[in-house]
C-alpha atoms as a PDB file:
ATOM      1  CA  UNK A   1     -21.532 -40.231 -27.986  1.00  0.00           C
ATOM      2  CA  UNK A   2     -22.988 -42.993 -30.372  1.00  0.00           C
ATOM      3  CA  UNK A   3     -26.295 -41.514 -28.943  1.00  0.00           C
ATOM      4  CA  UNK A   4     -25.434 -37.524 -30.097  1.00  0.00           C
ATOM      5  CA  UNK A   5     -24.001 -38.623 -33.597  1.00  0.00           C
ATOM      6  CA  UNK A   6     -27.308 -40.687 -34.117  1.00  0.00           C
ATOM      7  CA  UNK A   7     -29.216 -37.718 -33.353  1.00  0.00           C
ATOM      8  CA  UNK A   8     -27.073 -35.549 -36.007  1.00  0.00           C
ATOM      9  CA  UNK A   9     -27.291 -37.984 -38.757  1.00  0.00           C
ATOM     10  CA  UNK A  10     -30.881 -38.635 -38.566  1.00  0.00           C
ATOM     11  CA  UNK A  11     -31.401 -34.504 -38.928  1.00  0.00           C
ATOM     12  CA  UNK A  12     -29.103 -34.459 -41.811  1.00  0.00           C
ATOM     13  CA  UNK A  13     -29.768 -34.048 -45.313  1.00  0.00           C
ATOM     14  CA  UNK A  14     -26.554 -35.428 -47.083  1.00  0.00           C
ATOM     15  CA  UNK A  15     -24.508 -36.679 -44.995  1.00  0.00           C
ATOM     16  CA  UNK A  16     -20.492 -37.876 -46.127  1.00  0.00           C
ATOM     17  CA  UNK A  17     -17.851 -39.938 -45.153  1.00  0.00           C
ATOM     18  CA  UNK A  18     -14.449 -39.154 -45.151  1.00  0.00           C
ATOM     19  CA  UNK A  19     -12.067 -42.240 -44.638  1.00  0.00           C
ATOM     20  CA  UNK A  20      -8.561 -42.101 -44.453  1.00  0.00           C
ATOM     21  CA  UNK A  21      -6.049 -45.088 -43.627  1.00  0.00           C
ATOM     22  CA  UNK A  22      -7.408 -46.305 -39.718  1.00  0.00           C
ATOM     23  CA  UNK A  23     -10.509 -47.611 -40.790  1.00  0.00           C
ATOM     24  CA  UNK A  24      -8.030 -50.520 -43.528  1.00  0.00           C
ATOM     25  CA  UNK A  25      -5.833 -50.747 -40.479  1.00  0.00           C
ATOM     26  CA  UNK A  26      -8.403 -52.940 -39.098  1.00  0.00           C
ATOM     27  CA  UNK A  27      -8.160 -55.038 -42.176  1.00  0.00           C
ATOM     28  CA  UNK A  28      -4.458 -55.413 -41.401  1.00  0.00           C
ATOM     29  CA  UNK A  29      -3.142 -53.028 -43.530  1.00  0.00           C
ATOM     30  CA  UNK A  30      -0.272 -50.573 -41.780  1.00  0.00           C
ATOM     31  CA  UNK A  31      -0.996 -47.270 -41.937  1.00  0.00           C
ATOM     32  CA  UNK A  32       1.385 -44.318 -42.947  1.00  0.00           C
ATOM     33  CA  UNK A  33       2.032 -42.042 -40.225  1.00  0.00           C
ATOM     34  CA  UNK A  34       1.630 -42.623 -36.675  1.00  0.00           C
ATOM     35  CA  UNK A  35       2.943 -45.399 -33.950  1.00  0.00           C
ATOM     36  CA  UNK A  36       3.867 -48.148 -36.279  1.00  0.00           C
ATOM     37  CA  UNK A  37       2.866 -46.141 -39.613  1.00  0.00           C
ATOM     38  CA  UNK A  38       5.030 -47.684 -42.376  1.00  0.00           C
ATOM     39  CA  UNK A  39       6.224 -44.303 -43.116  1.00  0.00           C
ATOM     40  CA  UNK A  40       7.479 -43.417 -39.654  1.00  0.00           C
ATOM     41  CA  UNK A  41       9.310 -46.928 -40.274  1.00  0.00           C
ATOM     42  CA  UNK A  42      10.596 -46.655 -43.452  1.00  0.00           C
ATOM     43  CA  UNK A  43      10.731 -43.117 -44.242  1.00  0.00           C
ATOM     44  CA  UNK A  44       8.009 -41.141 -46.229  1.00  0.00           C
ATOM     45  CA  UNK A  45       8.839 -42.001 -50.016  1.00  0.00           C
ATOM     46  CA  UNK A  46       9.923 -38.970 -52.517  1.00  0.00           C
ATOM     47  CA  UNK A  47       8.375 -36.313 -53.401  1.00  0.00           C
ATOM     48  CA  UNK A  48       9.329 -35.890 -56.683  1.00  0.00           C
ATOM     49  CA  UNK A  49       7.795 -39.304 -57.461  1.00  0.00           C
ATOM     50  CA  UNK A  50       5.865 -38.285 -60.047  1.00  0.00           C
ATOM     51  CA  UNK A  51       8.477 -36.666 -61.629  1.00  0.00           C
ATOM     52  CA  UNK A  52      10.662 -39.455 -61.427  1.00  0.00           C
ATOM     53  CA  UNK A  53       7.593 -41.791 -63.456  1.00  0.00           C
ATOM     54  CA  UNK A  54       7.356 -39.167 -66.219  1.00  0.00           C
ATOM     55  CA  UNK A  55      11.115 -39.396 -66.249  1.00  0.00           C
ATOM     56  CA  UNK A  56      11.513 -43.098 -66.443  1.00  0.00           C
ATOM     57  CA  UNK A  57       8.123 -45.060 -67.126  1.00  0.00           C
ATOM     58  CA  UNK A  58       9.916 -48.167 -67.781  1.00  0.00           C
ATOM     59  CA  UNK A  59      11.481 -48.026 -64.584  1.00  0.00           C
ATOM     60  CA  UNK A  60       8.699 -47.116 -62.513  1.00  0.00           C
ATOM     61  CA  UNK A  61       6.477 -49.876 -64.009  1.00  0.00           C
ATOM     62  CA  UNK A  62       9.080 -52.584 -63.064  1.00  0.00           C
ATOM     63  CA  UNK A  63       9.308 -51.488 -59.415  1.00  0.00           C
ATOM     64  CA  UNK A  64       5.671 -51.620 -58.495  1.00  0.00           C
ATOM     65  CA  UNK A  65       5.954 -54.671 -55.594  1.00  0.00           C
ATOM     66  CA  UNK A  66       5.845 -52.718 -52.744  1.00  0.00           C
ATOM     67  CA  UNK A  67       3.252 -52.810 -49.918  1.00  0.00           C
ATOM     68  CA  UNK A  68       1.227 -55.731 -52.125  1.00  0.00           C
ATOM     69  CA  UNK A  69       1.033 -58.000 -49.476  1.00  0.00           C
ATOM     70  CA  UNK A  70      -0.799 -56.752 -47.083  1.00  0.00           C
ATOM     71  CA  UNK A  71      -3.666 -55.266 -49.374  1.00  0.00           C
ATOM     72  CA  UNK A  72      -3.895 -58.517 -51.419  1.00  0.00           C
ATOM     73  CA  UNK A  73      -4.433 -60.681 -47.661  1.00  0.00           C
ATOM     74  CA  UNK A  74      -6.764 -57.840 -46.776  1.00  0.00           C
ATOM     75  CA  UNK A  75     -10.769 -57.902 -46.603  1.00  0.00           C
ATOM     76  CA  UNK A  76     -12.997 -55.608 -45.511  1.00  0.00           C
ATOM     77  CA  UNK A  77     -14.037 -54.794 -42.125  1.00  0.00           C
ATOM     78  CA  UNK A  78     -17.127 -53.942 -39.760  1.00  0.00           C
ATOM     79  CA  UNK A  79     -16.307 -50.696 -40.653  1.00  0.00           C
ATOM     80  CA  UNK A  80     -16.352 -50.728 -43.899  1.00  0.00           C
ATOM     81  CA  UNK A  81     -19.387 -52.869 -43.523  1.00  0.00           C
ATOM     82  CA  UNK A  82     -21.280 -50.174 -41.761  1.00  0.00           C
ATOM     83  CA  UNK A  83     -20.339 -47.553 -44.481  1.00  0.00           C
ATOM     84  CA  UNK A  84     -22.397 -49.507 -46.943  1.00  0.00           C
ATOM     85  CA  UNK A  85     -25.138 -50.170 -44.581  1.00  0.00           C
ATOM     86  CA  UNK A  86     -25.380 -46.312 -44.199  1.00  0.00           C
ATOM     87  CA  UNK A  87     -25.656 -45.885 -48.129  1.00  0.00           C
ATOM     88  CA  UNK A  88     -28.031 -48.829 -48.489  1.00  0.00           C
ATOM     89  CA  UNK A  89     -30.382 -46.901 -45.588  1.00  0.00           C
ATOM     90  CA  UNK A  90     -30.212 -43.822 -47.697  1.00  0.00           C
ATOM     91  CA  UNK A  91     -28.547 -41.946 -45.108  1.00  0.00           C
ATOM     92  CA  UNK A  92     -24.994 -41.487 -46.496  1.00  0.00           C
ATOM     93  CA  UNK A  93     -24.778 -40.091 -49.814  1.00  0.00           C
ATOM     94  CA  UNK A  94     -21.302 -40.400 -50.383  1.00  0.00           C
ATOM     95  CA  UNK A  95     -17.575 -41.681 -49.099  1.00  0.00           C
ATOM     96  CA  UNK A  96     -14.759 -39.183 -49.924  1.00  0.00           C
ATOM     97  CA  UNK A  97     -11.815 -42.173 -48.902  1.00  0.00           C
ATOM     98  CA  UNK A  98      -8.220 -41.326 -49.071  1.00  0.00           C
ATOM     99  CA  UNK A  99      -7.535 -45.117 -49.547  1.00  0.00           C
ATOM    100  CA  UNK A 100      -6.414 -46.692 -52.515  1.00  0.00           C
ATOM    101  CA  UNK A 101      -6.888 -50.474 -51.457  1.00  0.00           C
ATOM    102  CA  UNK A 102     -10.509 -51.219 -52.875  1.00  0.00           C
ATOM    103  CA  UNK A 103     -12.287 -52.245 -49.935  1.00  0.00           C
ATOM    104  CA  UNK A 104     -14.621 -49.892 -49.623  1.00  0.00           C
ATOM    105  CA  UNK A 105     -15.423 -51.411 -53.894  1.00  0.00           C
ATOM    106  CA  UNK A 106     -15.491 -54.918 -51.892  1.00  0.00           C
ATOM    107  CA  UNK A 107     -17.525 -54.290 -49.231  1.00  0.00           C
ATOM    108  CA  UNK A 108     -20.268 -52.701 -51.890  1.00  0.00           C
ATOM    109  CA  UNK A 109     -19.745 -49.153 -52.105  1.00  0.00           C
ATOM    110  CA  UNK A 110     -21.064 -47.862 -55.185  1.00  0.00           C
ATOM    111  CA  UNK A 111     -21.448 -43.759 -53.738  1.00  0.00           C
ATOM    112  CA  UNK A 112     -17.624 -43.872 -53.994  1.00  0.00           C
ATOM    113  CA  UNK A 113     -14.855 -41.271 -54.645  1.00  0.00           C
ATOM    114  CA  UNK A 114     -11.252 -42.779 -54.405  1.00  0.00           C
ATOM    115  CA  UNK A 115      -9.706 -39.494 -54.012  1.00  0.00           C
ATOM    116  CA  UNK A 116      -6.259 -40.975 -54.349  1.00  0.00           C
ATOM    117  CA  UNK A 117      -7.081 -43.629 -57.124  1.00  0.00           C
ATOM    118  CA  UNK A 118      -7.246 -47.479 -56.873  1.00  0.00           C
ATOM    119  CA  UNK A 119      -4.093 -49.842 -56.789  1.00  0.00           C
ATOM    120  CA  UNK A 120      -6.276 -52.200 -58.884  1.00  0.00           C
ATOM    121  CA  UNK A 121      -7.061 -49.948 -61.660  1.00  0.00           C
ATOM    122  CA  UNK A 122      -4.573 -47.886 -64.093  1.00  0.00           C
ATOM    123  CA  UNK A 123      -5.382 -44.439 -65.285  1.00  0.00           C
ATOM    124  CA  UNK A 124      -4.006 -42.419 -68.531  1.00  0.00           C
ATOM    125  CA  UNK A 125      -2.762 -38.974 -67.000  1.00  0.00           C
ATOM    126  CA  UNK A 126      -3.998 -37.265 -70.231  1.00  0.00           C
ATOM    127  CA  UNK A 127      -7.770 -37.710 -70.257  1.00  0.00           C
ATOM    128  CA  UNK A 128      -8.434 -39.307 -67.048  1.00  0.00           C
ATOM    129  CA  UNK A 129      -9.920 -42.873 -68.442  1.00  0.00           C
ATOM    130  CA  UNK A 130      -9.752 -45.987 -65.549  1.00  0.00           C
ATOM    131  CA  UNK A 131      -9.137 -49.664 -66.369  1.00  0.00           C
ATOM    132  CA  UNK A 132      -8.855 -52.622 -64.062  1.00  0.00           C
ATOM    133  CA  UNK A 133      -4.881 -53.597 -64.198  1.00  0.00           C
ATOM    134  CA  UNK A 134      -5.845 -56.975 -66.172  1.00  0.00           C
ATOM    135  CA  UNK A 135      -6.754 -54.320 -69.356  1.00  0.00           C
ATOM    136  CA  UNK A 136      -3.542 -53.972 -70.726  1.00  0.00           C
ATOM    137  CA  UNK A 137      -0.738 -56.916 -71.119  1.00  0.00           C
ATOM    138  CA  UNK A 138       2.133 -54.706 -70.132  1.00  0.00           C
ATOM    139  CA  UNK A 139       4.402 -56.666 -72.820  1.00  0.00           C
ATOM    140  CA  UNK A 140       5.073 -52.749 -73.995  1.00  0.00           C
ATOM    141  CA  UNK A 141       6.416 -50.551 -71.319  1.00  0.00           C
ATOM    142  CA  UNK A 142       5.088 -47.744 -70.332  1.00  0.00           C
ATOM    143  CA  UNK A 143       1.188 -49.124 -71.718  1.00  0.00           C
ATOM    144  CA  UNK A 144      -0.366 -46.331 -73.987  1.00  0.00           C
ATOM    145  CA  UNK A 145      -3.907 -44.695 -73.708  1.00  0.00           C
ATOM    146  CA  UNK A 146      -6.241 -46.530 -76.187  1.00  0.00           C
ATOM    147  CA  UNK A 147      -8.753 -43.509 -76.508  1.00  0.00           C
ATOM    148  CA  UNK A 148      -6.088 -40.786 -76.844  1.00  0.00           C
ATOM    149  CA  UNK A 149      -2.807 -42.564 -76.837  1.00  0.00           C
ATOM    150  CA  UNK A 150      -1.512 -40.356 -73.264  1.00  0.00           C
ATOM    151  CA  UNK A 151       1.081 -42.117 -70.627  1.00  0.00           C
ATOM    152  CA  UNK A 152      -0.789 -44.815 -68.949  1.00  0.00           C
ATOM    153  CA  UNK A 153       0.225 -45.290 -64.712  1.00  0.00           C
ATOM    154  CA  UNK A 154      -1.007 -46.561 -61.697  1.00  0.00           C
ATOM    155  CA  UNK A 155      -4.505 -45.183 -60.724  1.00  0.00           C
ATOM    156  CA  UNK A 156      -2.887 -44.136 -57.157  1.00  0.00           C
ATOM    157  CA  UNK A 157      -2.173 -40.534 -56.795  1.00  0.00           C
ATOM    158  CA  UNK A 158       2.041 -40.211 -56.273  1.00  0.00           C
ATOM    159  CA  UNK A 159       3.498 -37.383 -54.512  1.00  0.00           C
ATOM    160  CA  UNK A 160       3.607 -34.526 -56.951  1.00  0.00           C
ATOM    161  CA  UNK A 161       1.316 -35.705 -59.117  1.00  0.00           C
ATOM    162  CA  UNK A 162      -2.301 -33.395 -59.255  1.00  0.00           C
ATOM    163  CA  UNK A 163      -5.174 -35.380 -58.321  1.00  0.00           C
ATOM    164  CA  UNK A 164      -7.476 -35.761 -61.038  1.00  0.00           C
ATOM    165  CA  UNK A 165      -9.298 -32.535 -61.798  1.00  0.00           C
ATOM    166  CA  UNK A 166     -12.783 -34.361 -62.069  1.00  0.00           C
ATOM    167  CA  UNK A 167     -12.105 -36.409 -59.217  1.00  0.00           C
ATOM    168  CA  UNK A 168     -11.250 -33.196 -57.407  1.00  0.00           C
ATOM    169  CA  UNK A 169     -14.369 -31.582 -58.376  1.00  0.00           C
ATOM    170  CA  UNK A 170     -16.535 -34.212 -57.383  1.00  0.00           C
ATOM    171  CA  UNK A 171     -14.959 -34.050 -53.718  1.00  0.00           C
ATOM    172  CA  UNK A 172     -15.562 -30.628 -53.745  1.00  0.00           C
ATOM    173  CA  UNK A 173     -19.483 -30.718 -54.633  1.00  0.00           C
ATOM    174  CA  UNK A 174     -20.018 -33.273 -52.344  1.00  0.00           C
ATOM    175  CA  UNK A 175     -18.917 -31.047 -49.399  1.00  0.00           C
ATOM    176  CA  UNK A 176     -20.498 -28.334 -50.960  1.00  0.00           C
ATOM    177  CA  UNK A 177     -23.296 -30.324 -50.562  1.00  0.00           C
ATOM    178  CA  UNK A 178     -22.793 -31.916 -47.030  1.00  0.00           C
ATOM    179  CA  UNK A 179     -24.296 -30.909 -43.773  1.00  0.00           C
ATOM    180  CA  UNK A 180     -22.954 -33.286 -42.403  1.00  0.00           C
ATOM    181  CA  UNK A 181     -19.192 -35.097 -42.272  1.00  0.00           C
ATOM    182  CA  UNK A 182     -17.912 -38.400 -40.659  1.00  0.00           C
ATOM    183  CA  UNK A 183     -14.330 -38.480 -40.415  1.00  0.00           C
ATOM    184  CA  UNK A 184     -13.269 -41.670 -40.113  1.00  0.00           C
ATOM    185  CA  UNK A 185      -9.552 -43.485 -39.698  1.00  0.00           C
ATOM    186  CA  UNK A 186      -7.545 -40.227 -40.676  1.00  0.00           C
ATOM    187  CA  UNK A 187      -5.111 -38.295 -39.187  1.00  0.00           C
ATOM    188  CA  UNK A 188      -6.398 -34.778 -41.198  1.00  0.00           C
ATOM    189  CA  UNK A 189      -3.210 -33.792 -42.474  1.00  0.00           C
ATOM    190  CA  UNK A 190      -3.184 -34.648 -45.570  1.00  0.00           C
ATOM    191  CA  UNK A 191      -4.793 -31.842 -48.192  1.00  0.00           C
ATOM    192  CA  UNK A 192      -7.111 -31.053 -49.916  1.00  0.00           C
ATOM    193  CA  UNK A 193      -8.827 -33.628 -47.939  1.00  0.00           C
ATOM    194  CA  UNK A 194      -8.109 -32.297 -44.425  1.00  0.00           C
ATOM    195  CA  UNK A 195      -9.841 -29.474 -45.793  1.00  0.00           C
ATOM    196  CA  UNK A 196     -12.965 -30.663 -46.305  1.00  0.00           C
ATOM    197  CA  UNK A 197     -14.535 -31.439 -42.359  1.00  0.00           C
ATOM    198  CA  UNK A 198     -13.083 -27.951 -42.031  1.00  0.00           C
ATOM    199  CA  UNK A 199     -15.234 -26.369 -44.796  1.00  0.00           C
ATOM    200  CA  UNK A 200     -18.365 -27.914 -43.440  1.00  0.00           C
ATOM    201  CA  UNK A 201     -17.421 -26.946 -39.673  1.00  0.00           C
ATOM    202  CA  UNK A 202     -16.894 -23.197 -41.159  1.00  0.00           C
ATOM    203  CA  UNK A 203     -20.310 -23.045 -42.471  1.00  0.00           C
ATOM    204  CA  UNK A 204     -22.391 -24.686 -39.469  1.00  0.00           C
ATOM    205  CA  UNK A 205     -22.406 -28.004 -40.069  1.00  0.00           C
ATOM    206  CA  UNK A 206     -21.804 -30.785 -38.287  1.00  0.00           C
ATOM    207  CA  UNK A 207     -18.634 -32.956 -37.969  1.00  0.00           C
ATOM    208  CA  UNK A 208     -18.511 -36.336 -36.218  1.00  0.00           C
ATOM    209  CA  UNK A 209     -15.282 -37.893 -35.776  1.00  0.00           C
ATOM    210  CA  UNK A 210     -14.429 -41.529 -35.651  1.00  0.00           C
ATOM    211  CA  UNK A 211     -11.250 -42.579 -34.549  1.00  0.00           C
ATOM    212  CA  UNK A 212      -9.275 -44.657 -31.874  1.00  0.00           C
ATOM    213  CA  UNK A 213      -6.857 -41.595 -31.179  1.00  0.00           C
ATOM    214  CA  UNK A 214      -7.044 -37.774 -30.792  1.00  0.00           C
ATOM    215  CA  UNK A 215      -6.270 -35.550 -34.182  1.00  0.00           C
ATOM    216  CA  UNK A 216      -6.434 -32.015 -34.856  1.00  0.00           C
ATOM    217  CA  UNK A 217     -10.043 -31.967 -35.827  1.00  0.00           C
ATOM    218  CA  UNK A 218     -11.106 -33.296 -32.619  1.00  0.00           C
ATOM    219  CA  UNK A 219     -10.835 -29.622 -31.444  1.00  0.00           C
ATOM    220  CA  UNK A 220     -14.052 -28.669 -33.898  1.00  0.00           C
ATOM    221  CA  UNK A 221     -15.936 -32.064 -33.825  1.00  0.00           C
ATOM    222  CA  UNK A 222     -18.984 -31.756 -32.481  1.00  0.00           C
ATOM    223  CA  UNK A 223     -18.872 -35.509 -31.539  1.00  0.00           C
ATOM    224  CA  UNK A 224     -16.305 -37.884 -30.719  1.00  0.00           C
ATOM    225  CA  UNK A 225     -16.279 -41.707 -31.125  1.00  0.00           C
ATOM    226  CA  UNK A 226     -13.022 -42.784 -29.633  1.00  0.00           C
ATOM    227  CA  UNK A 227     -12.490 -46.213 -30.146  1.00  0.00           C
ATOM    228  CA  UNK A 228     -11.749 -48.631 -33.475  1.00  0.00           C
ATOM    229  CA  UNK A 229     -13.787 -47.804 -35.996  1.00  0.00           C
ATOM    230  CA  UNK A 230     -15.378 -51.206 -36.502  1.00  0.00           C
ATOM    231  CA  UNK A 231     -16.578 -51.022 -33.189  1.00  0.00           C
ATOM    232  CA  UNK A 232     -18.340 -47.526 -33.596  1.00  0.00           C
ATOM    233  CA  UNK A 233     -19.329 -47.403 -36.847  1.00  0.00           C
ATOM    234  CA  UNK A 234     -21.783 -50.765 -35.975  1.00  0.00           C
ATOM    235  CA  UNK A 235     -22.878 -49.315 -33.369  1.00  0.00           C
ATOM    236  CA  UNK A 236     -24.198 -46.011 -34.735  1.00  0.00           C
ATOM    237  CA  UNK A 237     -25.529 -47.968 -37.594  1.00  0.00           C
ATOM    238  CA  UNK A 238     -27.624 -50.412 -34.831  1.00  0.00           C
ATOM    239  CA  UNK A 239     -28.551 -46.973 -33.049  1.00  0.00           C
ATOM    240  CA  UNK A 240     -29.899 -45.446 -36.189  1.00  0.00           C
ATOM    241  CA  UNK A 241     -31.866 -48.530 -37.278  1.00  0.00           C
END
């Protein structure tokens, strides 16, 4: 297998990376769904929690503890570790990752889209400007936009918020773009993302697949690399070189 996808990555011409919360899991942080997902634990959190920050910023701004520790013990892994030795060779032109725990920024990814934000940066939902979390003193709850003085939250995407529109459209040129996707760590359920290996299957490309476990696009991959992802991902980077 490590063999085939070398072979298919090598006669790409922009190839892209789409990481979802298996390849962290390796850095110790629990993923969502799944055996042992924190959200088959706990229960998925609500839906209308988007609505409930536009509701009550103050409030929302004075419960954000949860799921800290893991992340802040976390570093990044072979995996992510191969990603970046893939960009530095030129061969992958971008990673589309559904996490929002900067390792793929620690490891030394600069051809980066954090589809669902950053938990170390904050975001104004009016014009889409990014700071680090240190930018604002958070004396005055909820912070205010310094360009255009818009409701300032954390950079993750919450359910029933929008994702960013020019975050969005970046995703969607890049697999526009793409002849080639590596799905790596995710379950492909979530959307829009789940949609994108699809897109690229639909018009002849190629889709590798990285994972320990069978999903539902293991059914259209044209490759499979069962097995922890910072064990594969290495090893297709040692193949190419």
């Amino acid at each position: 297998a490590i063999e085939a996808a070398a072979e298919i990555v090598r006669n790409s011409n922009y190839l892209v990376a789409l990481v979802g919360a298996g390849l962290s899991a390796e850095s110790g942080i629990p993923t969502f769904r799944g055996a042992g997902g924190l959200w088959t634990r706990l229960g998925e959190p609500s839906w209308n929690g988007y609505q409930d920050l536009l509701k009550d910023p103050v409030g929302w701004w004075r419960n954000q503890t949860e799921f800290r520790a893991a992340i802040d013990a976390a570093e990044p892994n072979a995996g992510h570790i191969a990603l970046v030795s893939l960009e530095r060779m030129d061969i992958l032109k971008m990673t589309i990752t559904q996490n929002v725990d900067n390792l793929h920024v620690r490891a030394g990814s600069t051809r980066l889209i954090e589809i669902h934000g950053n938990r170390t940066k904050v975001r104004c939902i009016v014009c889409e400007s990014r700071w680090l979390r240190e930018a604002f003193d958070y004396e005055d709850l909820p912070p205010a936009c310094p360009e255009c003085g818009g409701l300032v939250k954390g950079d993750t995407v919450m359910f029933g918020e929008p994702i960013p529109p020019r975050v969005l459209e970046a995703c969607f040129n890049a697999t526009d773009k793409c002849d080639c996707m590596i799905v790596c760590g995710t379950s492909a359920t979530v959307y829009p993302a789940a949609s994108f290996p699809q897109a690229v299957a639909e018009r002849g490309g190629f889709v590798i697949e990285a994972n320990p476990n069978p999903t539902r696009l293991s059914e259209i991959a044209d490759v499979v690399l069962k097995g922890p992802t910072g064990i594969t991902l290495p090893r297709l980077v040692d193949r190419l070189r």
